[in-house]
N, C-alpha and C. Protein backbone atom coordinates (compact mmCIF):
# COMPACT_ATOMS: atom_id res chain seq x y z
N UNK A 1 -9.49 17.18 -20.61
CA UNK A 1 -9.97 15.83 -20.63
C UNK A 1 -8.84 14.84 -20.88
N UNK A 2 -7.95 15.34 -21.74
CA UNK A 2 -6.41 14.39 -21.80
C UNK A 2 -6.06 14.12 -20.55
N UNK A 3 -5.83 14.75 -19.67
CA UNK A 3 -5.20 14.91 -18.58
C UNK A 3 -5.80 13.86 -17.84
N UNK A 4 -7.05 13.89 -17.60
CA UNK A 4 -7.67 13.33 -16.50
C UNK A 4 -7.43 11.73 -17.70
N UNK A 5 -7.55 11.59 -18.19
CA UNK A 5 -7.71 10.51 -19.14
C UNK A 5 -5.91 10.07 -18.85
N UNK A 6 -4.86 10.83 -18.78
CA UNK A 6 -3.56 10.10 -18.68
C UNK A 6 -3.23 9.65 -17.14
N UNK A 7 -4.04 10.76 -16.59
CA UNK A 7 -4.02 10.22 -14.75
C UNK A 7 -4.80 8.88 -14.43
N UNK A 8 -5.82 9.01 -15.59
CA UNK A 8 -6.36 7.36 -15.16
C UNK A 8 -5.79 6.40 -15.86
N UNK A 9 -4.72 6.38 -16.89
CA UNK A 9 -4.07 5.09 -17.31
C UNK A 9 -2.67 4.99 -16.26
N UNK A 10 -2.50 5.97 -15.50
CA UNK A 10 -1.20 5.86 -15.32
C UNK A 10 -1.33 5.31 -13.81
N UNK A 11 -2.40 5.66 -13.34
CA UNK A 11 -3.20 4.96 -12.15
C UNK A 11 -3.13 3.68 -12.24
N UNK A 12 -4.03 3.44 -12.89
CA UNK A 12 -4.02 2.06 -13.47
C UNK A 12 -3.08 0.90 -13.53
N UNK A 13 -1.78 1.85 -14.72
CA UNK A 13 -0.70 0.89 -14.32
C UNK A 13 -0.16 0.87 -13.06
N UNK A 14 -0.49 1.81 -12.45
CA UNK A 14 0.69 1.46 -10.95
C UNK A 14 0.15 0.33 -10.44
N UNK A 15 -1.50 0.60 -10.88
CA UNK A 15 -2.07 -0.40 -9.73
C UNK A 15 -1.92 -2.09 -10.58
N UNK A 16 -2.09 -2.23 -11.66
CA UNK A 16 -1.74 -3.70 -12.21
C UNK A 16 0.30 -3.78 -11.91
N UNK A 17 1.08 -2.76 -11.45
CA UNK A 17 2.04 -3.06 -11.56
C UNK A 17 2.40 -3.44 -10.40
N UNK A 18 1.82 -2.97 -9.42
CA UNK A 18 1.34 -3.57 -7.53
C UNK A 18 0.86 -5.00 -7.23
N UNK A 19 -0.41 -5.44 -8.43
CA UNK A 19 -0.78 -6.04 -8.25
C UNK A 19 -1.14 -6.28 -7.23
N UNK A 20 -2.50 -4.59 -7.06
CA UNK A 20 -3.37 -4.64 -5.80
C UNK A 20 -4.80 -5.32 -6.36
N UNK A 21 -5.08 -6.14 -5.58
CA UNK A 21 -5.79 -7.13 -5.58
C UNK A 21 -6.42 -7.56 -4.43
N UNK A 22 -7.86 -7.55 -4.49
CA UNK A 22 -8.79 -8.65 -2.83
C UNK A 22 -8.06 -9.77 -2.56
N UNK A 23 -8.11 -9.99 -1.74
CA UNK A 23 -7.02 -11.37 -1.08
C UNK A 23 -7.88 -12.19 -1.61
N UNK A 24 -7.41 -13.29 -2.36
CA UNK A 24 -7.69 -14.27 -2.88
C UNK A 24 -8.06 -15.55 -2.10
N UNK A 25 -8.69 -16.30 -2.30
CA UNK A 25 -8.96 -17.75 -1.05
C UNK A 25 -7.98 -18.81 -1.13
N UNK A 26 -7.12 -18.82 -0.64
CA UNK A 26 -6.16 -19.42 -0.77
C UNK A 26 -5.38 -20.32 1.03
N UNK A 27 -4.47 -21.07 0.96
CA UNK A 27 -4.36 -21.84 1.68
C UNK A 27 -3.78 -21.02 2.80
N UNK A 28 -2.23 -20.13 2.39
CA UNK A 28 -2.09 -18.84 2.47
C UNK A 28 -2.34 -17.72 3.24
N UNK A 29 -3.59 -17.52 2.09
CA UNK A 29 -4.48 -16.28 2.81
C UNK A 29 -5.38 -16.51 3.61
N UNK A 30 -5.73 -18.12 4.28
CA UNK A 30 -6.85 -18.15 5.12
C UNK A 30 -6.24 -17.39 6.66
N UNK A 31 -5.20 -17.70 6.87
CA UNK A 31 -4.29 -17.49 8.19
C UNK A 31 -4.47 -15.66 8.32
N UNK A 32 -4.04 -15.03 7.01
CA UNK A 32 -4.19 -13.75 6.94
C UNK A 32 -5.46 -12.99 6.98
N UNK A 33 -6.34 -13.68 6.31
CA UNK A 33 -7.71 -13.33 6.29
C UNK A 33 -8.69 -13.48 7.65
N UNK A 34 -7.98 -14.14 8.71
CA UNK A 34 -8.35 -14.31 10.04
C UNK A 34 -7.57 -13.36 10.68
N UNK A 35 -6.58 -12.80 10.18
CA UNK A 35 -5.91 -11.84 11.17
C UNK A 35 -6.77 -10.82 10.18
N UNK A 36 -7.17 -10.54 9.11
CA UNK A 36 -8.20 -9.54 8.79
C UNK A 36 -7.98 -8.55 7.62
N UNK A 37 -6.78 -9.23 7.11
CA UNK A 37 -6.07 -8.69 5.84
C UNK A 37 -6.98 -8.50 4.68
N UNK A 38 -7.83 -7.77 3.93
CA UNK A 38 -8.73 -7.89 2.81
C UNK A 38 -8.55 -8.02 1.14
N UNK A 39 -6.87 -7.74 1.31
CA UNK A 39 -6.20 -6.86 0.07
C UNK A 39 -4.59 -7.44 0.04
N UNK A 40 -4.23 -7.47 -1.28
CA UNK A 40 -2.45 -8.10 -1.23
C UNK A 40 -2.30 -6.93 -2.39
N UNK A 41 -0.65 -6.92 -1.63
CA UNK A 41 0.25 -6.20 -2.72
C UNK A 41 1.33 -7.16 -3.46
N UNK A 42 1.34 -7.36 -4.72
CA UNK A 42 2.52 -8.49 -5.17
C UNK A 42 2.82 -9.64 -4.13
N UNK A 43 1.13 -9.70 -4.26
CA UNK A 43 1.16 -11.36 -3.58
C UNK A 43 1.38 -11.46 -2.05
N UNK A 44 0.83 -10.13 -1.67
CA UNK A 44 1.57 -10.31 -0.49
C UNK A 44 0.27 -9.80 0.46
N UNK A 45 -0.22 -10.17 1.64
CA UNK A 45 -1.36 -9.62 2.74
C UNK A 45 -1.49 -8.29 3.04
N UNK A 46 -2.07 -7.05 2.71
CA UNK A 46 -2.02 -5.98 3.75
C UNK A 46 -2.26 -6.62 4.61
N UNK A 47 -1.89 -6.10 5.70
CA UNK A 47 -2.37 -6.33 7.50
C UNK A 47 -3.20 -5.37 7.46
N UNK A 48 -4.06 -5.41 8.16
CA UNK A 48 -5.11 -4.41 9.01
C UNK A 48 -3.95 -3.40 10.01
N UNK A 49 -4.51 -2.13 9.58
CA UNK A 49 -3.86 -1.12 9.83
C UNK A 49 -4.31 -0.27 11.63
N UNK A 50 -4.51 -1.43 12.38
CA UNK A 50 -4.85 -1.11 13.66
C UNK A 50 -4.29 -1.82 14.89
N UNK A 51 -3.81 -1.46 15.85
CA UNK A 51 -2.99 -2.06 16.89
C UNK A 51 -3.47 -3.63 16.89
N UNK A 52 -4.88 -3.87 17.12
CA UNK A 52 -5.18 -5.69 16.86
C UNK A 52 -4.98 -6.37 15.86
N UNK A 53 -4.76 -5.62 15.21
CA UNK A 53 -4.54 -6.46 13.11
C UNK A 53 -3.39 -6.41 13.40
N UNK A 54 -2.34 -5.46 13.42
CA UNK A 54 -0.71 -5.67 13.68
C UNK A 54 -0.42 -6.89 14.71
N UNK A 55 -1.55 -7.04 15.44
CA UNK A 55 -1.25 -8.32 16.76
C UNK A 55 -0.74 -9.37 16.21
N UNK A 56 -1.46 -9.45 15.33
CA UNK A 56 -1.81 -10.94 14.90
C UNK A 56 -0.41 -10.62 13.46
N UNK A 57 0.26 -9.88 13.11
CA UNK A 57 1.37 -10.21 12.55
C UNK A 57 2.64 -10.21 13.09
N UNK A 58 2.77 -10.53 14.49
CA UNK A 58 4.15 -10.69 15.31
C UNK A 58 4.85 -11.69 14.82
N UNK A 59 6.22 -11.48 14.84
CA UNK A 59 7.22 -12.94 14.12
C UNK A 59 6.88 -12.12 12.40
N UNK A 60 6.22 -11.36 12.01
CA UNK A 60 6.09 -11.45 10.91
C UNK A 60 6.91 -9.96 10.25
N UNK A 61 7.73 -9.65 11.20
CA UNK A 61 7.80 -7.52 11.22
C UNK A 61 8.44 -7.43 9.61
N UNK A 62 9.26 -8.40 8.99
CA UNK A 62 9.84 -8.15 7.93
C UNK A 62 8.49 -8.01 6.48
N UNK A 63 7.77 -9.19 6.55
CA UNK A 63 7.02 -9.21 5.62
C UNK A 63 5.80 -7.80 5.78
N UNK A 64 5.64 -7.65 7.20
CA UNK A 64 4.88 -6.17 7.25
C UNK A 64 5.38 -5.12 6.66
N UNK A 65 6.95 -4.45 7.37
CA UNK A 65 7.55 -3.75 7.08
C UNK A 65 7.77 -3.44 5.06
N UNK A 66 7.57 -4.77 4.30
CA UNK A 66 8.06 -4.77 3.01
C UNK A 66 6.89 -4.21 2.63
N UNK A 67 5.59 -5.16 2.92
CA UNK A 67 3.82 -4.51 2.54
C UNK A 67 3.95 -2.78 2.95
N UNK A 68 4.33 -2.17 3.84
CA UNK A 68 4.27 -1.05 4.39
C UNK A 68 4.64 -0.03 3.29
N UNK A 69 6.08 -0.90 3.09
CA UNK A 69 7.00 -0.05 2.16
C UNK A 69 6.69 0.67 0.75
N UNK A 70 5.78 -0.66 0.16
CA UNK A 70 4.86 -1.13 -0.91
C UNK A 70 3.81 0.14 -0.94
N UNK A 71 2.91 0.47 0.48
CA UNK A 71 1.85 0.87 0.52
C UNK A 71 2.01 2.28 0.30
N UNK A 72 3.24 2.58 1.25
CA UNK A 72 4.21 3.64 1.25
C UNK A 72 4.02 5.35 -0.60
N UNK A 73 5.31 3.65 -0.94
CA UNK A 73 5.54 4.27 -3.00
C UNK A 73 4.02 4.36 -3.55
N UNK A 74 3.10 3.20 -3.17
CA UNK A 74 2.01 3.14 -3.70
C UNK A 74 1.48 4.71 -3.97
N UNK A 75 1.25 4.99 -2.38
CA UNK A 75 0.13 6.33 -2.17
C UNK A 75 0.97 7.55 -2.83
N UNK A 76 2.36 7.49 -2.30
CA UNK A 76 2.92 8.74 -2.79
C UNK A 76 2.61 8.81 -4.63
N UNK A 77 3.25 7.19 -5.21
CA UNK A 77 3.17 7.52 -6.62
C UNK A 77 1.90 7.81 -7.29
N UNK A 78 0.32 7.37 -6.62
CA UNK A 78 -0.67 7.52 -6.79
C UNK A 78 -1.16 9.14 -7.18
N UNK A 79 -0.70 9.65 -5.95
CA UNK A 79 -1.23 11.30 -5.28
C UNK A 79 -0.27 12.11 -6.58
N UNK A 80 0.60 11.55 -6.68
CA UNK A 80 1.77 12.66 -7.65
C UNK A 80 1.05 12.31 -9.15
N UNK A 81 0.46 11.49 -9.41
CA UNK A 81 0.42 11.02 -10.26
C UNK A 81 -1.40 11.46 -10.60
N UNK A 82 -2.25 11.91 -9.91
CA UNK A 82 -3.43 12.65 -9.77
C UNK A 82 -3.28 13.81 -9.76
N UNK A 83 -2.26 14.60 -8.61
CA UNK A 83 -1.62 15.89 -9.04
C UNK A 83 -2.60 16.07 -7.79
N UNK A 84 -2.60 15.47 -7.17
CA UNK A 84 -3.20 15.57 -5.77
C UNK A 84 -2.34 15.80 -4.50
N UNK A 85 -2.19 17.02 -3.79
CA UNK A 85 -1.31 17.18 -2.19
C UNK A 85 -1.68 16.67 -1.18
N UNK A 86 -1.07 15.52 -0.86
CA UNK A 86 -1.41 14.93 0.87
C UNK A 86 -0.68 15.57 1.78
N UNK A 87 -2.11 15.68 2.46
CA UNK A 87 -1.75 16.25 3.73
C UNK A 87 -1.11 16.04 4.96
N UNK A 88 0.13 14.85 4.24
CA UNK A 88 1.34 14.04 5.07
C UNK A 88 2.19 14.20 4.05
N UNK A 89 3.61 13.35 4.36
CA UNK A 89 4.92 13.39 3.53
C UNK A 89 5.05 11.88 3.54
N UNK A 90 5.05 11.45 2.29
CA UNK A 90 5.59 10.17 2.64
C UNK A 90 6.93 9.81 2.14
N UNK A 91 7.90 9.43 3.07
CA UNK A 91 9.68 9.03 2.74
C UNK A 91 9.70 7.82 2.10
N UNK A 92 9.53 7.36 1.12
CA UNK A 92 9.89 5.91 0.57
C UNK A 92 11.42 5.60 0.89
N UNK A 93 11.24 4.58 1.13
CA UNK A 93 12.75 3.84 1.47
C UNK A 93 12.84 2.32 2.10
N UNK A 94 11.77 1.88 1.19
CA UNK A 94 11.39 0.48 0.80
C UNK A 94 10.81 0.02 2.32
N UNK A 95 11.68 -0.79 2.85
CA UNK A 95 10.67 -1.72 3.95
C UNK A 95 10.94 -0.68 5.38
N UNK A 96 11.78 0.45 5.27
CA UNK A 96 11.81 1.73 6.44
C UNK A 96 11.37 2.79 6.23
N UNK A 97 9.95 3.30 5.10
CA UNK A 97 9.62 3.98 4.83
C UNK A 97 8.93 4.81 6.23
N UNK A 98 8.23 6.20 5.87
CA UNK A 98 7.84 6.49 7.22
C UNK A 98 6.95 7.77 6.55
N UNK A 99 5.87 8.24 7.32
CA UNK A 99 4.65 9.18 6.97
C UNK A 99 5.11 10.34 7.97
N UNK A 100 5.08 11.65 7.77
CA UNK A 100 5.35 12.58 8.41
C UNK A 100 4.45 13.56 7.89
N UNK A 101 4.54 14.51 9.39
CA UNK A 101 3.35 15.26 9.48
C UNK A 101 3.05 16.42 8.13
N UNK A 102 4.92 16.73 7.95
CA UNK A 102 4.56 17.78 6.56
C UNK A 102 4.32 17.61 5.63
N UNK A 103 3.76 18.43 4.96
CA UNK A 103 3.30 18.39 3.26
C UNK A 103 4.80 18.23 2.28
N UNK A 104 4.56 17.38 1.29
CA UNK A 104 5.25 17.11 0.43
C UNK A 104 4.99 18.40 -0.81
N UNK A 105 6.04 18.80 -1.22
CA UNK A 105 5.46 19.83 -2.53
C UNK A 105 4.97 18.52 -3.90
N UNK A 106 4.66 19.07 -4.85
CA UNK A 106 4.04 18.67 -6.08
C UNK A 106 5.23 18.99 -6.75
């Protein structure tokens, strides 16, 4: 019961340390929230994770690429941090991160 009890504070902080958050209504986020963004990381839009949601962030590849990067450390530090194996690899390496087909060890 410790365990599961330290996986959920430590969860936790990643996620207040992300500052993942519903996109807020803002002047901002209306532009993003029309391209279909639901969610920010440190203030920042996920994009919609589908060839038409990426449409609508062209001119924008740096601020994607950084959210990506973000989403990237997120999941890996999440899964390691549950003690959970995804059934991908994820390379952190900030805004050139990249998902690959193999399993990461624990």
């Amino acid at each position: 019961r410790s365990l599961a009890s330290l996986r959920r504070r430590l969860i936790r902080k990643l996620l207040r340390t992300y500052r993942v958050a519903p996109l807020s209504p803002s002047p901002t986020a209306s532009s993003a929230a029309a391209a279909g963004a639901a969610w920010q990381l440190l203030g920042r839009p996920v994009p919609p994770l589908t060839a038409g949601g990426l449409f609508h962030c062209l001119g924008k590849e740096a601020e994607v690429a950084t959210v990506l990067g973000y989403i990237a450390h997120l999941t890996a530090m999440a899964a390691r941090y549950a003690g959970v194996r995804l059934p991908f690899a994820v390379h952190f390496a900030a805004s050139t991160s990249a998902i690959a087909r193999a399993r990461l060890p624990l």
